[in-house]
N, C-alpha and C. Protein backbone atom coordinates (compact mmCIF):
# COMPACT_ATOMS: atom_id res chain seq x y z
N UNK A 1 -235.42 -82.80 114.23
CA UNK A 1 -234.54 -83.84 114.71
C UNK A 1 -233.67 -83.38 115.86
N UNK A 2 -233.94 -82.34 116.02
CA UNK A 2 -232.98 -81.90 117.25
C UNK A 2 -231.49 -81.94 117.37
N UNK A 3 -230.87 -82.76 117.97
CA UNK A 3 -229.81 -82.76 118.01
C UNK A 3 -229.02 -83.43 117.02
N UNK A 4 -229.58 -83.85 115.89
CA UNK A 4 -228.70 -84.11 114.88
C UNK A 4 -228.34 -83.27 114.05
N UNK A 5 -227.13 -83.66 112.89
CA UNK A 5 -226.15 -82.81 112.49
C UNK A 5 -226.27 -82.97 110.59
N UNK A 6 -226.15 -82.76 110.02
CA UNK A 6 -226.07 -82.68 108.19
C UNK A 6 -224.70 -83.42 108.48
N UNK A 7 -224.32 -84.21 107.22
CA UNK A 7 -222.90 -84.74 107.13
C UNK A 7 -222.11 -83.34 107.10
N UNK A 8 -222.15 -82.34 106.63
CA UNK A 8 -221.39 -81.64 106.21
C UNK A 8 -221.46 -81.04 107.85
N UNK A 9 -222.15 -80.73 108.69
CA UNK A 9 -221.45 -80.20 110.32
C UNK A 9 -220.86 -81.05 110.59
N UNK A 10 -221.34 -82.92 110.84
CA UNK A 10 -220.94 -83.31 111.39
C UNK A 10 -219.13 -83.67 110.97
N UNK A 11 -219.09 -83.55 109.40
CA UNK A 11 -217.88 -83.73 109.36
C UNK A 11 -216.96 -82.32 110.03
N UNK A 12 -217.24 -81.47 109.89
CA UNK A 12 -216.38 -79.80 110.60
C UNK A 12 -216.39 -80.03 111.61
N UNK A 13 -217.14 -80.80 112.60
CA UNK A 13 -217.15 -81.12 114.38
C UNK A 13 -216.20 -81.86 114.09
N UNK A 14 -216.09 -83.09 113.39
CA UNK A 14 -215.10 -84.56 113.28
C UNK A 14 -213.48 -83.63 112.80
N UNK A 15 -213.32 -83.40 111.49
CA UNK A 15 -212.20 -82.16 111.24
C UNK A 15 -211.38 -81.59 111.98
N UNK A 16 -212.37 -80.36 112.49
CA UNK A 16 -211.78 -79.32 113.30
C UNK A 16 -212.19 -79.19 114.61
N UNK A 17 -212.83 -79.89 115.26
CA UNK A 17 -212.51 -80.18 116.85
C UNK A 17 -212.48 -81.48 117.32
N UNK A 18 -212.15 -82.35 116.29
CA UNK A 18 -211.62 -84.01 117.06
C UNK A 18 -212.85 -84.61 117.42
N UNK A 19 -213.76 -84.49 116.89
CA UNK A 19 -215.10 -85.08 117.70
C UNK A 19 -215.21 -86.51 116.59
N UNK A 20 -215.37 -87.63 117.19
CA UNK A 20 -216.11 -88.41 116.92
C UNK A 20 -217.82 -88.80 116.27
N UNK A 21 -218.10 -88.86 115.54
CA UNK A 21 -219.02 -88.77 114.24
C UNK A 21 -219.93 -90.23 114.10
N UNK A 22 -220.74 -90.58 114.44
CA UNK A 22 -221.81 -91.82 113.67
C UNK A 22 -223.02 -91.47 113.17
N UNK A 23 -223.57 -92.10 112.33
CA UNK A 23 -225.02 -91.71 112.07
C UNK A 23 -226.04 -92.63 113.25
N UNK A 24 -227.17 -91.75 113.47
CA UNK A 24 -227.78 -92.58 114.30
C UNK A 24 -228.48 -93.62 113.96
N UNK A 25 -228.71 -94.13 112.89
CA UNK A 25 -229.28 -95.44 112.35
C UNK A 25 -228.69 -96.26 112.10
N UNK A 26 -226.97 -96.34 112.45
CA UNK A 26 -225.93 -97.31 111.71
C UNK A 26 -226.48 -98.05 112.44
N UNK A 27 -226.35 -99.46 112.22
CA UNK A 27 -226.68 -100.68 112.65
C UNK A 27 -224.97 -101.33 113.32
N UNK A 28 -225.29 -102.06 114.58
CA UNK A 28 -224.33 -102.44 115.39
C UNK A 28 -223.22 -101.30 115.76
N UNK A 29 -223.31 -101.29 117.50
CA UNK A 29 -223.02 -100.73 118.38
C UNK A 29 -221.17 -100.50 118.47
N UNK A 30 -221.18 -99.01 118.62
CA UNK A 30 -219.94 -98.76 118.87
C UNK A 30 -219.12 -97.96 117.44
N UNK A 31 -219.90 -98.16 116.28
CA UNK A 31 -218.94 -97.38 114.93
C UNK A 31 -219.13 -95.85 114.89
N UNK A 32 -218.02 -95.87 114.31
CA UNK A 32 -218.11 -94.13 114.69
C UNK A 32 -217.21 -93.51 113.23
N UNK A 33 -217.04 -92.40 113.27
CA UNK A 33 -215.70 -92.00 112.19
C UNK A 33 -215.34 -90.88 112.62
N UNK A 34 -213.68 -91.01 112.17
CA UNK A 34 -213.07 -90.28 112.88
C UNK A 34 -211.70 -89.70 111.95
N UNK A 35 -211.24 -88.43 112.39
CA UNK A 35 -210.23 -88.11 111.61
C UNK A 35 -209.00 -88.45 112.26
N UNK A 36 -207.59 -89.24 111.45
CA UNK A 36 -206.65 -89.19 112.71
C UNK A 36 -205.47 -89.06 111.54
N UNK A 37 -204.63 -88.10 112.57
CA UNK A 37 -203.57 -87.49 111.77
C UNK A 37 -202.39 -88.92 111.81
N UNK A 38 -201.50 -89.16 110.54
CA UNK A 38 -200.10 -90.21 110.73
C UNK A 38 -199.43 -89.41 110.36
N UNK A 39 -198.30 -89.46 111.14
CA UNK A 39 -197.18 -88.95 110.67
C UNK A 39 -195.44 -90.05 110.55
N UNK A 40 -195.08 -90.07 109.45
CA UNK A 40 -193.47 -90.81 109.64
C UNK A 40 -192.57 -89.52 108.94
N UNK A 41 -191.35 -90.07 109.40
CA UNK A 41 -189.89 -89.26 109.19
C UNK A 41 -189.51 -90.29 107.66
N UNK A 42 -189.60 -89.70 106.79
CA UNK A 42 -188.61 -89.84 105.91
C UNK A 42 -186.52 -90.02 105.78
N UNK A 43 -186.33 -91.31 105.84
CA UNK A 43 -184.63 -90.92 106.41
C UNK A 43 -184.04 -91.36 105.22
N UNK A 44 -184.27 -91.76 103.98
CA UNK A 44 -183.79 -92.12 102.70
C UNK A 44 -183.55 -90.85 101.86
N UNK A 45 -182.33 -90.84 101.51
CA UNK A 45 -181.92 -89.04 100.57
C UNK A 45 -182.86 -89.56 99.35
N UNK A 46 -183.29 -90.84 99.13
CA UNK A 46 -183.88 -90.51 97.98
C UNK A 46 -185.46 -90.01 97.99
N UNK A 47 -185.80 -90.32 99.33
CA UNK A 47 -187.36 -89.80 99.72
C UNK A 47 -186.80 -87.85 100.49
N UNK A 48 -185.47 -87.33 99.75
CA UNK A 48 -186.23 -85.71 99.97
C UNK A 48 -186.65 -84.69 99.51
N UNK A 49 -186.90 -83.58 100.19
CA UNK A 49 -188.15 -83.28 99.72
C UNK A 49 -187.76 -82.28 99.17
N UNK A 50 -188.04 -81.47 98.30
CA UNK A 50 -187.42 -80.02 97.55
C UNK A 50 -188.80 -79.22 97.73
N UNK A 51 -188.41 -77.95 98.57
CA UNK A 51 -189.61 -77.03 99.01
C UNK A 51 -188.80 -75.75 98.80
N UNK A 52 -189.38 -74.87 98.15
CA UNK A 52 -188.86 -73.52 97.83
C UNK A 52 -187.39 -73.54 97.10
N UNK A 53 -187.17 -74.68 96.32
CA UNK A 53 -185.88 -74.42 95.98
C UNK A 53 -184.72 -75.20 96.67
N UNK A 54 -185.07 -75.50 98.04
CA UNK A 54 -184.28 -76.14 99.02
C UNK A 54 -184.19 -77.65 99.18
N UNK A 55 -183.38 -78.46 98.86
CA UNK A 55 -183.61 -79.45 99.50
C UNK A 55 -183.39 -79.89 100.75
N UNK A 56 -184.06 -80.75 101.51
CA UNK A 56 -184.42 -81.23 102.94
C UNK A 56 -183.54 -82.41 103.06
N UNK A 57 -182.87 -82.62 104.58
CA UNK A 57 -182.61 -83.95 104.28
C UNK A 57 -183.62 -85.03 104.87
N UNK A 58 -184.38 -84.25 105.61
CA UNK A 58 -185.25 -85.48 106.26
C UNK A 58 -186.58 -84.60 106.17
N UNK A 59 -187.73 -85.26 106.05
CA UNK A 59 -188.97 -84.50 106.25
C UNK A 59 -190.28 -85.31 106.90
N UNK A 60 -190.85 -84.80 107.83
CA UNK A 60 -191.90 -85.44 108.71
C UNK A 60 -193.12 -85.33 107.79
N UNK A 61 -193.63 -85.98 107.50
CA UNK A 61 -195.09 -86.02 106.11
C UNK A 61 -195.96 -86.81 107.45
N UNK A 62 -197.24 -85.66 107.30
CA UNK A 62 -198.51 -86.01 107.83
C UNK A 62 -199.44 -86.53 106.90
N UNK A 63 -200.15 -87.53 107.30
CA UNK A 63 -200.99 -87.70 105.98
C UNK A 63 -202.66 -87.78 107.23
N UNK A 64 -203.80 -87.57 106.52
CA UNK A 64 -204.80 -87.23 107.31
C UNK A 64 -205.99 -88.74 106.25
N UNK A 65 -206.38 -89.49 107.66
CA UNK A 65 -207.32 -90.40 107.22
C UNK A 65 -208.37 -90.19 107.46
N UNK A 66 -209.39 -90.71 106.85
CA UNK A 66 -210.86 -90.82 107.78
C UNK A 66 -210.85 -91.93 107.97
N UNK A 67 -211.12 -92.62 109.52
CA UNK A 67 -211.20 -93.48 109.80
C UNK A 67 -212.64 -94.01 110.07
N UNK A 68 -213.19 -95.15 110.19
CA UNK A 68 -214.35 -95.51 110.65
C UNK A 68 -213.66 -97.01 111.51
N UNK A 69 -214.50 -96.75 112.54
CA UNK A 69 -214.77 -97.67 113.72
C UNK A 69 -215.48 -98.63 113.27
N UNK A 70 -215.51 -100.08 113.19
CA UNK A 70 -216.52 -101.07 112.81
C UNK A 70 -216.99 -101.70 113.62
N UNK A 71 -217.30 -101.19 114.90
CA UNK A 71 -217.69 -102.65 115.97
C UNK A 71 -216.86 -103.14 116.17
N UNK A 72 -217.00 -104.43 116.41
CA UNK A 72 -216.14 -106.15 116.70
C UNK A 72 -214.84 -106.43 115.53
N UNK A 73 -214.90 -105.37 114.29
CA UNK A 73 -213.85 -105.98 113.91
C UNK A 73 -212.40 -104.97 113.76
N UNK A 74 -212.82 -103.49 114.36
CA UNK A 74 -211.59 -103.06 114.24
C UNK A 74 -211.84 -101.42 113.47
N UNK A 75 -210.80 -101.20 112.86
CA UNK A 75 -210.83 -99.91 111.97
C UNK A 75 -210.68 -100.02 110.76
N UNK A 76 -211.44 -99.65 109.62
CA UNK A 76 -211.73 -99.21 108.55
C UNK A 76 -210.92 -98.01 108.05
N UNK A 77 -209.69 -98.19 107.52
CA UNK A 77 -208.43 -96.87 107.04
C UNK A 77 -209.38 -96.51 105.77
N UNK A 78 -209.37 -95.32 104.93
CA UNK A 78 -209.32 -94.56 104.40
C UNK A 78 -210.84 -94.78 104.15
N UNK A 79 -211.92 -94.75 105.05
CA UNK A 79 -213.56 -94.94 104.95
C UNK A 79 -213.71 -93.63 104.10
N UNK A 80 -214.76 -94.25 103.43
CA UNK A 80 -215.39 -93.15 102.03
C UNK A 80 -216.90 -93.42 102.21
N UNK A 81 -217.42 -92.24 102.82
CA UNK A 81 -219.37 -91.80 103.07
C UNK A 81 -220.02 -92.37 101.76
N UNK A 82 -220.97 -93.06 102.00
CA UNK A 82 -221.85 -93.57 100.57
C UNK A 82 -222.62 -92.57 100.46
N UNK A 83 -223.55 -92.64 99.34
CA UNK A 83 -224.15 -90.92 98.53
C UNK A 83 -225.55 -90.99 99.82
N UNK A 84 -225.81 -92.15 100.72
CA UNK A 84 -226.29 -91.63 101.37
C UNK A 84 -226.40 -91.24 102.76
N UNK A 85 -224.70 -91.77 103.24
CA UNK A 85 -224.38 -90.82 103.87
C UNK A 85 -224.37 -89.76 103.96
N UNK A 86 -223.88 -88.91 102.99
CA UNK A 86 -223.55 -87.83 102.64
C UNK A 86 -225.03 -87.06 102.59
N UNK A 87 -225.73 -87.47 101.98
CA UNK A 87 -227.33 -86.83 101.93
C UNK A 87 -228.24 -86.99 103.50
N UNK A 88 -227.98 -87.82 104.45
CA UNK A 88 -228.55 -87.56 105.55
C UNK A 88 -228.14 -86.72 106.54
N UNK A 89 -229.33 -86.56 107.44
CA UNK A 89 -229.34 -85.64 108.18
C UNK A 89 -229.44 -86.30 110.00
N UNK A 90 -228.94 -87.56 109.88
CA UNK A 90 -229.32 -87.87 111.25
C UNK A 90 -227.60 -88.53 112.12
N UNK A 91 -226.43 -87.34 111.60
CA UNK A 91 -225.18 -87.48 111.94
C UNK A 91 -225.48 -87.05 113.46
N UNK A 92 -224.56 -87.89 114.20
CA UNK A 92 -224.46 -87.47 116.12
C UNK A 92 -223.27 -87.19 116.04
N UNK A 93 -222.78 -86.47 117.63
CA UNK A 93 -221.43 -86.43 117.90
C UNK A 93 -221.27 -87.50 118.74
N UNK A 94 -220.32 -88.70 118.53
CA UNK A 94 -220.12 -89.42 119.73
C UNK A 94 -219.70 -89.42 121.22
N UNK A 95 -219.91 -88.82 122.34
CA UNK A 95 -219.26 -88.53 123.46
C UNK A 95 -218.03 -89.30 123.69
């Protein structure tokens, strides 16, 4: 297959160098998946955070999604690979 990827590279390309991820058989143009970091500030004393003993008064919480691209209708928050995603072998990197 050449230039295709196992879910498991293509997710470590998507991960850890920001690359954009589709399988090449998805049907309709343009979906992709992707990792994207959120981050908000916590400013409520009752949202702080106790780390080592310390309490914080404010704390920046990243939370990490997988996103999927759907075409025409937008983004797909917290996309979860079906068992056969996960079992194919015909993952691309999206340019």
């Amino acid at each position: 297959m050449g230039d295709t990827l196992t879910f498991g590279q293509a997710i470590d390309a998507c991960r850890y160098r920001g690359a954009k991820i589709q399988r090449k058989n998805w049907n309709g143009q343009g979906q992709y998946v992707e990792f994207r970091h959120v981050a908000t500030l916590l400013e409520d004393e009752s949202d702080a955070i106790i780390e080592d003993g310390n309490e914080r008064d404010c704390f920046a919480f990243v939370a990490i999604f997988v996103n999927r691209k759907t075409g025409e209708t937008g983004i797909q928050v917290g996309w979860l690979a079906s068992q056969a995603d996960m079992a194919a072998n015909d993952w691309v990197i999206v340019e």
